[in-house]
C-alpha atoms as a PDB file:
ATOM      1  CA  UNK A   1       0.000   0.000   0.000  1.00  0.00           C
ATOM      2  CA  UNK A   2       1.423   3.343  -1.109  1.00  0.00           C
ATOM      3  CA  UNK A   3       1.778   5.415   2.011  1.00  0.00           C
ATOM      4  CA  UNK A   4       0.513   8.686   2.413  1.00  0.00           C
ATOM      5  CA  UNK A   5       2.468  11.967   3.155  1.00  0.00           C
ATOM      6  CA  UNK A   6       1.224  15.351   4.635  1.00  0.00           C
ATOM      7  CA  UNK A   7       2.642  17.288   2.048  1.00  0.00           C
ATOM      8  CA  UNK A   8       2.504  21.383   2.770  1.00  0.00           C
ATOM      9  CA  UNK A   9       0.225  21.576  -0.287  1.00  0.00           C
ATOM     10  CA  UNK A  10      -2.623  19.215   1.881  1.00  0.00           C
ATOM     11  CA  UNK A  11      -1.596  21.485   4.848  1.00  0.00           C
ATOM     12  CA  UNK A  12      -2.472  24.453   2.456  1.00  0.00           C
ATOM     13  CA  UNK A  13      -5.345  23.486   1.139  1.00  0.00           C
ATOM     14  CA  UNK A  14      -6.697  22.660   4.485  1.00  0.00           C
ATOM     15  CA  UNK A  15      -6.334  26.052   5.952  1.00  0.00           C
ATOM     16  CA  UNK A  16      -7.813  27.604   3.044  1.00  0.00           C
ATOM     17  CA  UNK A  17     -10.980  25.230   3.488  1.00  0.00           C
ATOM     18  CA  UNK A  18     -11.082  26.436   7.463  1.00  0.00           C
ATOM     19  CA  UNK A  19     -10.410  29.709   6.613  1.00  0.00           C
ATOM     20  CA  UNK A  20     -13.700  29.816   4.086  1.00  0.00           C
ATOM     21  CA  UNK A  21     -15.812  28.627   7.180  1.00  0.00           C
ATOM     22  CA  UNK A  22     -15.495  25.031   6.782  1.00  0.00           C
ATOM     23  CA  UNK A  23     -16.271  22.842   9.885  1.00  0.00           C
ATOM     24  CA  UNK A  24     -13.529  20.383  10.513  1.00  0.00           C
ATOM     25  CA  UNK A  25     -16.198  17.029   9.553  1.00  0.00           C
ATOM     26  CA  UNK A  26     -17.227  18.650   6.435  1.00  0.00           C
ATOM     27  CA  UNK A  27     -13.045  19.218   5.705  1.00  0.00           C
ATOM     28  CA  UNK A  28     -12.607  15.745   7.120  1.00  0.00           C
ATOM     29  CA  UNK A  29     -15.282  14.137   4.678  1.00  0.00           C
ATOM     30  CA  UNK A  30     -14.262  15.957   1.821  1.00  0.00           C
ATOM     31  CA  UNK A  31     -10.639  13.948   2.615  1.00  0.00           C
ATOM     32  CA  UNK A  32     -11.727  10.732   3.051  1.00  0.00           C
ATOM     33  CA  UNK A  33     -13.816  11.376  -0.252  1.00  0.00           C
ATOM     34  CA  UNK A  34     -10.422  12.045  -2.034  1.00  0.00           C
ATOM     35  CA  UNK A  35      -9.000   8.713  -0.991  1.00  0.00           C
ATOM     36  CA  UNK A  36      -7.111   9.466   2.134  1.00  0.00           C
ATOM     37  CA  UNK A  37      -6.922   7.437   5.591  1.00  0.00           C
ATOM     38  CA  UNK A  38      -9.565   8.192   8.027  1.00  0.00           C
ATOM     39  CA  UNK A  39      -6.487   7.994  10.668  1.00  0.00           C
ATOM     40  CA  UNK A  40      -3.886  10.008   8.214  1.00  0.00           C
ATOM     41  CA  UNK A  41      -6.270  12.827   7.542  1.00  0.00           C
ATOM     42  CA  UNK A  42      -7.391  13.409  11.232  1.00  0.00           C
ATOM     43  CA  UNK A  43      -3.385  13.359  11.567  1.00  0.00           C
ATOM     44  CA  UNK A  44      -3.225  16.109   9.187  1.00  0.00           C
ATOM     45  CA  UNK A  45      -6.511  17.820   9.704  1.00  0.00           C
ATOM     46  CA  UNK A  46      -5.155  17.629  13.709  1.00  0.00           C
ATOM     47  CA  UNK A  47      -1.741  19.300  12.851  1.00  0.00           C
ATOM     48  CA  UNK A  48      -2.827  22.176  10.708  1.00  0.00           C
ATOM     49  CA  UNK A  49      -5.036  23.297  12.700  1.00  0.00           C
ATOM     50  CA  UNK A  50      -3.794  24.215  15.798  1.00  0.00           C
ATOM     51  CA  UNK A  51      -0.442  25.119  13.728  1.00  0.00           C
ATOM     52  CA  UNK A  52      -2.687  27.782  11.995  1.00  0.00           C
ATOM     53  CA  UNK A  53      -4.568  28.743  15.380  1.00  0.00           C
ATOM     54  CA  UNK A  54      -0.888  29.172  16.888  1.00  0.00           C
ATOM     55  CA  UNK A  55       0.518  31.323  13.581  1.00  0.00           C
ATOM     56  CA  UNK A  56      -3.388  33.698  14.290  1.00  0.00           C
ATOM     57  CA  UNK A  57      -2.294  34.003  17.935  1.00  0.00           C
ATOM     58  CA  UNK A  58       1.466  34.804  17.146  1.00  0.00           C
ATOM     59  CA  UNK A  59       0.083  37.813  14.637  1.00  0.00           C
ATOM     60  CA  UNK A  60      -1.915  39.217  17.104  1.00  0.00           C
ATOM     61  CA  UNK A  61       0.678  39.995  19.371  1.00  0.00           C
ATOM     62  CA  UNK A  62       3.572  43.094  19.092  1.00  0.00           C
ATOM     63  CA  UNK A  63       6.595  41.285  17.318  1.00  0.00           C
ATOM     64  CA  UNK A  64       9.973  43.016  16.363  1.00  0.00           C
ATOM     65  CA  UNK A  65       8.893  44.311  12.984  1.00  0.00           C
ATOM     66  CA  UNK A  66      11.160  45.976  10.393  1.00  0.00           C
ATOM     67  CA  UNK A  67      10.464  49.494  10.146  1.00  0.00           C
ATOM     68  CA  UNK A  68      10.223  51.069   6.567  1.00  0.00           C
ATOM     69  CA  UNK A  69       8.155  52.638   4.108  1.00  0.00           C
ATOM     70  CA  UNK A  70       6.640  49.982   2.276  1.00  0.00           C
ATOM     71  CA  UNK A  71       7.917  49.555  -1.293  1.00  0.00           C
ATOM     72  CA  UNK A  72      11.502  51.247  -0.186  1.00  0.00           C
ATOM     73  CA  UNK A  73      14.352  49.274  -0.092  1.00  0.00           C
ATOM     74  CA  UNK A  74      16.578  51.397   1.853  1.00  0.00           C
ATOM     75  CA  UNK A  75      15.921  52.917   5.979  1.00  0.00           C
ATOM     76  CA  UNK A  76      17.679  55.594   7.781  1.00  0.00           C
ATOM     77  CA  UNK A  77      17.844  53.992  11.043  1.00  0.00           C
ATOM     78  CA  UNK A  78      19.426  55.771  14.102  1.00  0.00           C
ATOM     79  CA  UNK A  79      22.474  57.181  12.432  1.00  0.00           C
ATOM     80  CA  UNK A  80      22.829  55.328   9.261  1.00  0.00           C
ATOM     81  CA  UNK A  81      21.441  54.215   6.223  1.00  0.00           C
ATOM     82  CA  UNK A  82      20.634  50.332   6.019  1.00  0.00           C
ATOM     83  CA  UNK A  83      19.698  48.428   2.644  1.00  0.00           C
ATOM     84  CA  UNK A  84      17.400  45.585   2.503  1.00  0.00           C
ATOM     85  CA  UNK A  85      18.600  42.636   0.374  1.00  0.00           C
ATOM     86  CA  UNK A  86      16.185  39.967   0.873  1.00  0.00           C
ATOM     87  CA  UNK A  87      12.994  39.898   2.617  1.00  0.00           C
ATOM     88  CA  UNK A  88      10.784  36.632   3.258  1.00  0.00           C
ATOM     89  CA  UNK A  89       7.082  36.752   5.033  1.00  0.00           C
ATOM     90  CA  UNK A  90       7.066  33.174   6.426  1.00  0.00           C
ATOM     91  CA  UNK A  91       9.586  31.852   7.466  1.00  0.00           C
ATOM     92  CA  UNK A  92       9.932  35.874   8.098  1.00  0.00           C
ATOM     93  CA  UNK A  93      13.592  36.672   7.203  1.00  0.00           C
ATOM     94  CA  UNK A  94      14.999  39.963   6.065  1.00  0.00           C
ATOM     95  CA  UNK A  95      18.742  39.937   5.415  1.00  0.00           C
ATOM     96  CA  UNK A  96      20.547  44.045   5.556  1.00  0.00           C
ATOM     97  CA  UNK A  97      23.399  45.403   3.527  1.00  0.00           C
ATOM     98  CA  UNK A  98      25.537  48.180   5.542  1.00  0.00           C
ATOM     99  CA  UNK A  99      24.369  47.861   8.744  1.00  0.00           C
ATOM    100  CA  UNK A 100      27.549  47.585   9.936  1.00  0.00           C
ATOM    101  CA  UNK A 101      30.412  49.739   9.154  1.00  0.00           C
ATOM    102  CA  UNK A 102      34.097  48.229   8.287  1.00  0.00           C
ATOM    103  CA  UNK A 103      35.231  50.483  11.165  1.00  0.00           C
ATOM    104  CA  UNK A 104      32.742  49.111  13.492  1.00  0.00           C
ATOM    105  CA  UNK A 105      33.048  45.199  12.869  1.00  0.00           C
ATOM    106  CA  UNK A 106      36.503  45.611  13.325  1.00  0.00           C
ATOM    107  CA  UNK A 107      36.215  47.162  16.320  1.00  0.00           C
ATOM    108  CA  UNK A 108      33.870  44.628  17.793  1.00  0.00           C
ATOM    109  CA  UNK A 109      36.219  42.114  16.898  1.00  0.00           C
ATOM    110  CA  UNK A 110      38.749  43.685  18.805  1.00  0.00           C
ATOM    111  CA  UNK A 111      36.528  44.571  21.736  1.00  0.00           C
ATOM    112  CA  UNK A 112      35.638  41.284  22.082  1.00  0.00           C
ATOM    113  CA  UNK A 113      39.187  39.028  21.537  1.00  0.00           C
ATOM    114  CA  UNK A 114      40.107  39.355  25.487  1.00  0.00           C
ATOM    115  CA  UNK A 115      36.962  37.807  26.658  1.00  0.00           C
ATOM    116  CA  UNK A 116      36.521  34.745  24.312  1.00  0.00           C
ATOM    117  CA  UNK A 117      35.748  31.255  25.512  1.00  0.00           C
ATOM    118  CA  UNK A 118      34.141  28.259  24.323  1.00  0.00           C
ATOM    119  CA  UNK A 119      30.730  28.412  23.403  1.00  0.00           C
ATOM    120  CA  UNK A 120      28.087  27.317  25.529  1.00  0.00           C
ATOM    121  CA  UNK A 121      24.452  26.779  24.755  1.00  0.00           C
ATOM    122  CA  UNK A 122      21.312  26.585  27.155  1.00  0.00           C
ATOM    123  CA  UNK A 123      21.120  23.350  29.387  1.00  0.00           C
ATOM    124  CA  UNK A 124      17.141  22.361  29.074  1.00  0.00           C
ATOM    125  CA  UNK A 125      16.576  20.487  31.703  1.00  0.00           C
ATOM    126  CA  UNK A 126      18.072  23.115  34.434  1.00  0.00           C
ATOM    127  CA  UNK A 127      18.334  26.345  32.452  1.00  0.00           C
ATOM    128  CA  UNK A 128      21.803  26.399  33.242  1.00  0.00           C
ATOM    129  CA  UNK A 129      24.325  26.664  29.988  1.00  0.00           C
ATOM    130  CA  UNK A 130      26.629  23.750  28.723  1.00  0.00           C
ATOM    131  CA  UNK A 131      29.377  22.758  25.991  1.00  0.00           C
ATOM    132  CA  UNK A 132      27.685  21.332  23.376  1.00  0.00           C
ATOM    133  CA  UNK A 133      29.210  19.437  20.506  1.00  0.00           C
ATOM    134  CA  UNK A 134      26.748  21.271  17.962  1.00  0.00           C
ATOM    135  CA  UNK A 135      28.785  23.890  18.690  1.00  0.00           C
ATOM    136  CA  UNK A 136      32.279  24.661  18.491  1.00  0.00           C
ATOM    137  CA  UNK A 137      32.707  28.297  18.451  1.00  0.00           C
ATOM    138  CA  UNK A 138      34.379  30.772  20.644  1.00  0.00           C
ATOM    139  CA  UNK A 139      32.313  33.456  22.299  1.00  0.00           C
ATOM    140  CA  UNK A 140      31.277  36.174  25.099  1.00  0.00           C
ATOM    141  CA  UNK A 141      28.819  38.616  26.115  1.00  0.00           C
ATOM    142  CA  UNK A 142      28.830  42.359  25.764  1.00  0.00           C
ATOM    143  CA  UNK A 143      26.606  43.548  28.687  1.00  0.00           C
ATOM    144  CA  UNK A 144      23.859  45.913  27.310  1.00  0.00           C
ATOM    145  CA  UNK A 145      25.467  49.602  26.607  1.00  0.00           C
ATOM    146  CA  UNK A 146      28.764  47.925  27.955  1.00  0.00           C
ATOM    147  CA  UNK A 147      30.590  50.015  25.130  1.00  0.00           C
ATOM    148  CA  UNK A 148      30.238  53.471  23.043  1.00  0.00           C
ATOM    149  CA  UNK A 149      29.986  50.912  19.739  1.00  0.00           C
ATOM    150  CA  UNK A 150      27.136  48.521  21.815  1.00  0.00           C
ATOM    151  CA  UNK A 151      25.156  51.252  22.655  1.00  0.00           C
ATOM    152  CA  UNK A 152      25.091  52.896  18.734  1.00  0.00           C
ATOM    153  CA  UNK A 153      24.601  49.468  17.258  1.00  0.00           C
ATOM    154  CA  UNK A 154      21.504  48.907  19.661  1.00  0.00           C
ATOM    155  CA  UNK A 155      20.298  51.899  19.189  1.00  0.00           C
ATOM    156  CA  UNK A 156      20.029  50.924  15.500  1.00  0.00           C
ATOM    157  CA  UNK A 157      18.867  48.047  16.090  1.00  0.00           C
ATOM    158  CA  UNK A 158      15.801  49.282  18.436  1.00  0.00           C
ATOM    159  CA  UNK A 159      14.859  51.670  15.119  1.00  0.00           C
ATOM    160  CA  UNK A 160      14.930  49.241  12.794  1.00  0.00           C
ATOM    161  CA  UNK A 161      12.960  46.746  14.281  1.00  0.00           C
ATOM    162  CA  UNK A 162      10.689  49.129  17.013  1.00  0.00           C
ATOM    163  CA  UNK A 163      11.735  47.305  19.513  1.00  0.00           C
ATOM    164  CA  UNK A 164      12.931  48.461  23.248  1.00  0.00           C
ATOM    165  CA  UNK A 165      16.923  48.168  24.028  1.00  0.00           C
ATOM    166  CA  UNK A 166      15.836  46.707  27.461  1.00  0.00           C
ATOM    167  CA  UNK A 167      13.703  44.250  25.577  1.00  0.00           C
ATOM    168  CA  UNK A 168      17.326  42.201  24.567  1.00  0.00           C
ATOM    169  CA  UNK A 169      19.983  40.297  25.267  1.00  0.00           C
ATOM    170  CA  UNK A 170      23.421  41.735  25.667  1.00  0.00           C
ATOM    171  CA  UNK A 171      25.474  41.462  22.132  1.00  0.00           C
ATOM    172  CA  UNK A 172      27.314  38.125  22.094  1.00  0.00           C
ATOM    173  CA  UNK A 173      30.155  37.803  19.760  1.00  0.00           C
ATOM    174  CA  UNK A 174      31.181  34.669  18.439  1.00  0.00           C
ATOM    175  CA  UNK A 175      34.295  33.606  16.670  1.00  0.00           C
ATOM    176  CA  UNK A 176      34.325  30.201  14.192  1.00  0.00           C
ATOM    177  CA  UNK A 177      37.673  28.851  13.054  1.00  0.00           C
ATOM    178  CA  UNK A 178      38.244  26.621  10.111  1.00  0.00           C
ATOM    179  CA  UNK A 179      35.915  23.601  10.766  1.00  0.00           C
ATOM    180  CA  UNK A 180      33.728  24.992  13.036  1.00  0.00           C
ATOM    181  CA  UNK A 181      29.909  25.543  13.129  1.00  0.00           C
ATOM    182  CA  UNK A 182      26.377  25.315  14.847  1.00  0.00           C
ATOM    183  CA  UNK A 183      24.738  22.725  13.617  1.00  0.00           C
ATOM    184  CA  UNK A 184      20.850  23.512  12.861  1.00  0.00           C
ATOM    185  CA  UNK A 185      18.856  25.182  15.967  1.00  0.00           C
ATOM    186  CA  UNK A 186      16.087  26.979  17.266  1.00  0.00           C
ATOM    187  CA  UNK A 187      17.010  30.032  19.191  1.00  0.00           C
ATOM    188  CA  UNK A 188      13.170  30.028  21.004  1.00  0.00           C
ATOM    189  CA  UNK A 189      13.333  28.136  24.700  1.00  0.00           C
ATOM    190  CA  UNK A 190      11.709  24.653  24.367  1.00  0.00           C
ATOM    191  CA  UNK A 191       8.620  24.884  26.302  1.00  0.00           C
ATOM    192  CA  UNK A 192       8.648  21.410  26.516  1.00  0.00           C
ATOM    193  CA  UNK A 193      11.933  21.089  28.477  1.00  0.00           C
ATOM    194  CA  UNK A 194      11.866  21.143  32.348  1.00  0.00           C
ATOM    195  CA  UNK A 195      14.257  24.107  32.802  1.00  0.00           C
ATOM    196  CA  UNK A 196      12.723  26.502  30.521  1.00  0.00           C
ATOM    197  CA  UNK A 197      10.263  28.185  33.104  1.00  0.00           C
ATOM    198  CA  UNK A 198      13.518  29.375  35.035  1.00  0.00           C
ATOM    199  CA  UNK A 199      15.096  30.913  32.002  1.00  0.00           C
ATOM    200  CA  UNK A 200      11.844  32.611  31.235  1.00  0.00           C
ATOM    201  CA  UNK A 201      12.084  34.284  34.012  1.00  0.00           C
ATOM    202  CA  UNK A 202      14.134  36.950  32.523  1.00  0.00           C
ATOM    203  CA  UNK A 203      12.704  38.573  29.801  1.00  0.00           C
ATOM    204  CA  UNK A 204      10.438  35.822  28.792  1.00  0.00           C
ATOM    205  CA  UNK A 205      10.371  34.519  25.379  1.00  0.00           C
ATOM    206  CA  UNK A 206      13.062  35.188  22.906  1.00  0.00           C
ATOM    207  CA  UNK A 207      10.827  36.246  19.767  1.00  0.00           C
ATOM    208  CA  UNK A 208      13.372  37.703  17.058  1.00  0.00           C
ATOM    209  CA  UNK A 209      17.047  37.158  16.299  1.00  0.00           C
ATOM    210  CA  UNK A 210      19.537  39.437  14.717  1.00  0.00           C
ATOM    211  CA  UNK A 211      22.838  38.199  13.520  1.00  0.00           C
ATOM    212  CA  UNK A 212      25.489  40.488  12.254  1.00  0.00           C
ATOM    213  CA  UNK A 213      28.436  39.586  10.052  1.00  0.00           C
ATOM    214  CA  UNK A 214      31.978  40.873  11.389  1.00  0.00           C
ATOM    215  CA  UNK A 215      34.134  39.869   8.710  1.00  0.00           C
ATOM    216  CA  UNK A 216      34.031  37.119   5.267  1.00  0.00           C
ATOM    217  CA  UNK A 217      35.273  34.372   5.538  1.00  0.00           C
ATOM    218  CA  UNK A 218      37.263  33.150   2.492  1.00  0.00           C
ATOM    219  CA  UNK A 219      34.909  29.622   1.978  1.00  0.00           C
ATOM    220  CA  UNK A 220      31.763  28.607   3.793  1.00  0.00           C
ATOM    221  CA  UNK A 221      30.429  29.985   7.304  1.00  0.00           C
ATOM    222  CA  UNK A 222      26.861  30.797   5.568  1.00  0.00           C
ATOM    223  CA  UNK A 223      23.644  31.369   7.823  1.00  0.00           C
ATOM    224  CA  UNK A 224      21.221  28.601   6.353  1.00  0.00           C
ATOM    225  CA  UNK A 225      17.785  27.766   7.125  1.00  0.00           C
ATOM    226  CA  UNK A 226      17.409  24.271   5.638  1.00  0.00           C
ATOM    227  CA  UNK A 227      12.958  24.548   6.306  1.00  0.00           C
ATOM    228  CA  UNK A 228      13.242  27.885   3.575  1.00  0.00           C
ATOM    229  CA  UNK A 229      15.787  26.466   1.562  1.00  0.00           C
ATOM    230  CA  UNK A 230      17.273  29.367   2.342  1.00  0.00           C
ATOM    231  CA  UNK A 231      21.174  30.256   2.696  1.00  0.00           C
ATOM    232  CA  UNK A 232      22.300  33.495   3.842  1.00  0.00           C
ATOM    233  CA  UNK A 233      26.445  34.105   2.514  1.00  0.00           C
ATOM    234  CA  UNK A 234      27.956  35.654   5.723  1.00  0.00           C
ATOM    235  CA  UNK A 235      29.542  39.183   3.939  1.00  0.00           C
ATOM    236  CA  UNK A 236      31.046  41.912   6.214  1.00  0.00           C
ATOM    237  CA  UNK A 237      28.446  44.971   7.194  1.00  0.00           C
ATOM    238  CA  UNK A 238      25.369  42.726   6.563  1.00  0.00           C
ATOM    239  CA  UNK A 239      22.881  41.071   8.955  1.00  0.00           C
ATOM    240  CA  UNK A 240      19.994  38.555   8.738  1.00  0.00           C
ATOM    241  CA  UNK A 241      17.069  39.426  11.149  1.00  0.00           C
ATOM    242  CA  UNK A 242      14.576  36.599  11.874  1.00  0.00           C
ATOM    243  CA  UNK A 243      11.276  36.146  13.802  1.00  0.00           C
ATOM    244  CA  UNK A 244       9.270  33.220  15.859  1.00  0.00           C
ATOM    245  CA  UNK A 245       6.381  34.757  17.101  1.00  0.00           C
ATOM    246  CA  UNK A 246       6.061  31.189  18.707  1.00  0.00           C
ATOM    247  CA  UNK A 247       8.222  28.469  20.330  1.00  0.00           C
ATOM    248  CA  UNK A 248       7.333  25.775  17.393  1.00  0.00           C
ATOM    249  CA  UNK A 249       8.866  24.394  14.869  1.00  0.00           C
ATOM    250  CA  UNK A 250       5.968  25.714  12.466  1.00  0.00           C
ATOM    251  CA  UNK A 251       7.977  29.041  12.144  1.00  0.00           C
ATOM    252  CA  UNK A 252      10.308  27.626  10.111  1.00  0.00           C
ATOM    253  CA  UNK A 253      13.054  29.554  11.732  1.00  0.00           C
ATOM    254  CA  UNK A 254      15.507  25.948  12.205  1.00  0.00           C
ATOM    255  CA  UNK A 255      18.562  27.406  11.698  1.00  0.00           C
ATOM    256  CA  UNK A 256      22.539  26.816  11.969  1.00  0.00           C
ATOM    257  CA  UNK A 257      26.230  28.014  11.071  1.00  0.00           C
ATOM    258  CA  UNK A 258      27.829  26.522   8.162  1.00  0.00           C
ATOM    259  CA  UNK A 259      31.316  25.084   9.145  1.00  0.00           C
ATOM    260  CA  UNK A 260      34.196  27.239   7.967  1.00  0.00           C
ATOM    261  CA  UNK A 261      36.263  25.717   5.467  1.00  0.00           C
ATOM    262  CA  UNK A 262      38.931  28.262   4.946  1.00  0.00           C
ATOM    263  CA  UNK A 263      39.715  31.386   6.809  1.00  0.00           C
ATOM    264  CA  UNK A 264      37.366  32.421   9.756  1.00  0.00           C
ATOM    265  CA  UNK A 265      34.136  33.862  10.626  1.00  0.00           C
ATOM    266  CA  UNK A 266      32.994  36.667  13.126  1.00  0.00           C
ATOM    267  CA  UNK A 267      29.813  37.508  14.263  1.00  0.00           C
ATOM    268  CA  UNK A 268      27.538  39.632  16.931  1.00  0.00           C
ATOM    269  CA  UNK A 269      24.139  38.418  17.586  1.00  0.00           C
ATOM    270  CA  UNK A 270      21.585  40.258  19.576  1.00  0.00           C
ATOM    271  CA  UNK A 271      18.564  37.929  20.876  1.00  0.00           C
ATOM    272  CA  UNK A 272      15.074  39.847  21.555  1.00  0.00           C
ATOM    273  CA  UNK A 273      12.545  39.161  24.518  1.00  0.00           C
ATOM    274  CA  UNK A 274       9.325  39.144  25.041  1.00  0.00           C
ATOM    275  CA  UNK A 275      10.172  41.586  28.459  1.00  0.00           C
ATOM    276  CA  UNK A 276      12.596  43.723  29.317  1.00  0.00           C
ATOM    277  CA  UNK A 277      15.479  41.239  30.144  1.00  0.00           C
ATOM    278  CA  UNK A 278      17.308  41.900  33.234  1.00  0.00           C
END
């Protein structure tokens, strides 16, 4: 028996049935009359739903938005002039040109160097943070306004994306030599994992990320989103903002570091919270 896959064309077409005032039986018979599994359609029918009724929710709610005239492709923001590149609705991705200034990355860089140390990521089951093999990069914290260049380059950030400086993380830096990377993530707090309610604490949710290239490396190191098929080259000055207006995989915000093949790759990320994170 061929077996039967919820493809995102079903999951499509099922929305657009609920959406035109459909009951779920009526959607549900109109399956079953199409040939599909009484147990595989409920599956679907199951799934799509409450994805959808998650995606409403998430739209109703303020989210970190990028702030421009619509058509434009260019923003004063702060004290500089920002170009967007690329710009996605769902998964919602917009990737910048200039945000960053050769002047500034390499003073991050710099800023950063004396405080560098292995990469940790969140421990789930405590909230605490850990070494993890998925990734092997070098990193540290900027507290918030911790420097003259934080401050500007949060600043810019809170105008592009109207959203409060207190409402973020400090700016981590992280450094990736040849070979290293972060294999695919989500950068929302698993609600499913018993030491998530004590990270939420502070600042709640993490709803947006903004990652900001330092340098170009000379092969590999791209941004890539394998759920878009979408690959973001990491290129000096630019920066790839992303949104989860949930924590669930249906954002199709999975994302991850490339591994560096040859030379080495620097970056500043700034993580935004539902609160003001203290």
């Amino acid at each position: 028996m061929k077996t039967q896959v919820i493809t995102p064309e079903l999951r499509r077409w099922i929305i657009e049935q609920a959406s035109a005032g459909h009951s779920p039986e009526s959607i549900l018979t109109a399956m079953e009359g199409s040939g599909w599994d009484e147990e595989v359609a409920l599956a679907a029918l199951d799934e799509t739903i409450h994805a959808y009724a998650r995606e409403v929710q998430a739209a109703q709610k303020a989210m970190p938005e990028v702030q421009m005239p619509a058509g434009s492709s260019r923003v004063w923001v702060h004290d500089r002039e920002v170009a967007v590149v690329v710009s996605l609705k769902r998964p919602r991705v917009v990737v910048f040109a200039d945000f960053l200034s050769s002047e500034e990355c390499e003073a991050m860089i710099e800023l950063s160097k004396p405080k560098l140390a292995r990469s940790e990521t969140v421990e789930t089951t405590t909230g605490g943070s850990e070494v993890n093999v998925a990734r092997t990069s070098r990193g540290m914290f900027f507290t918030r306004g911790e420097h003259e260049l934080c401050a500007r380059i949060e600043a810019r950030i809170e105008a592009l994306l109207n959203w409060p400086v207190d409402r973020g993380e400090g700016l981590q830096v992280l450094h990736y030599s040849p070979g290293a990377e972060y294999k695919p993530h989500y950068d929302y707090f698993d609600p499913e994992q018993s030491g998530t309610a004590a990270v939420l604490r502070r600042g709640g949710q993490r709803v947006g990320t903004l990652v900001m290239y330092l340098n170009t490396p000379k092969v590999g190191g791209a941004t890539v989103f394998p759920d878009a098929g979408l690959e973001v080259s990491a290129l000096a000055g630019h920066a790839v903002f992303f949104s989860y207006g949930q924590p669930n995989p249906s954002t199709l915000t999975l994302h991850g570091g490339a591994p560096v093949v040859e030379g080495e790759k620097w970056v500043a990320t700034k993580w935004l919270r539902e609160q003001r994170f203290d």
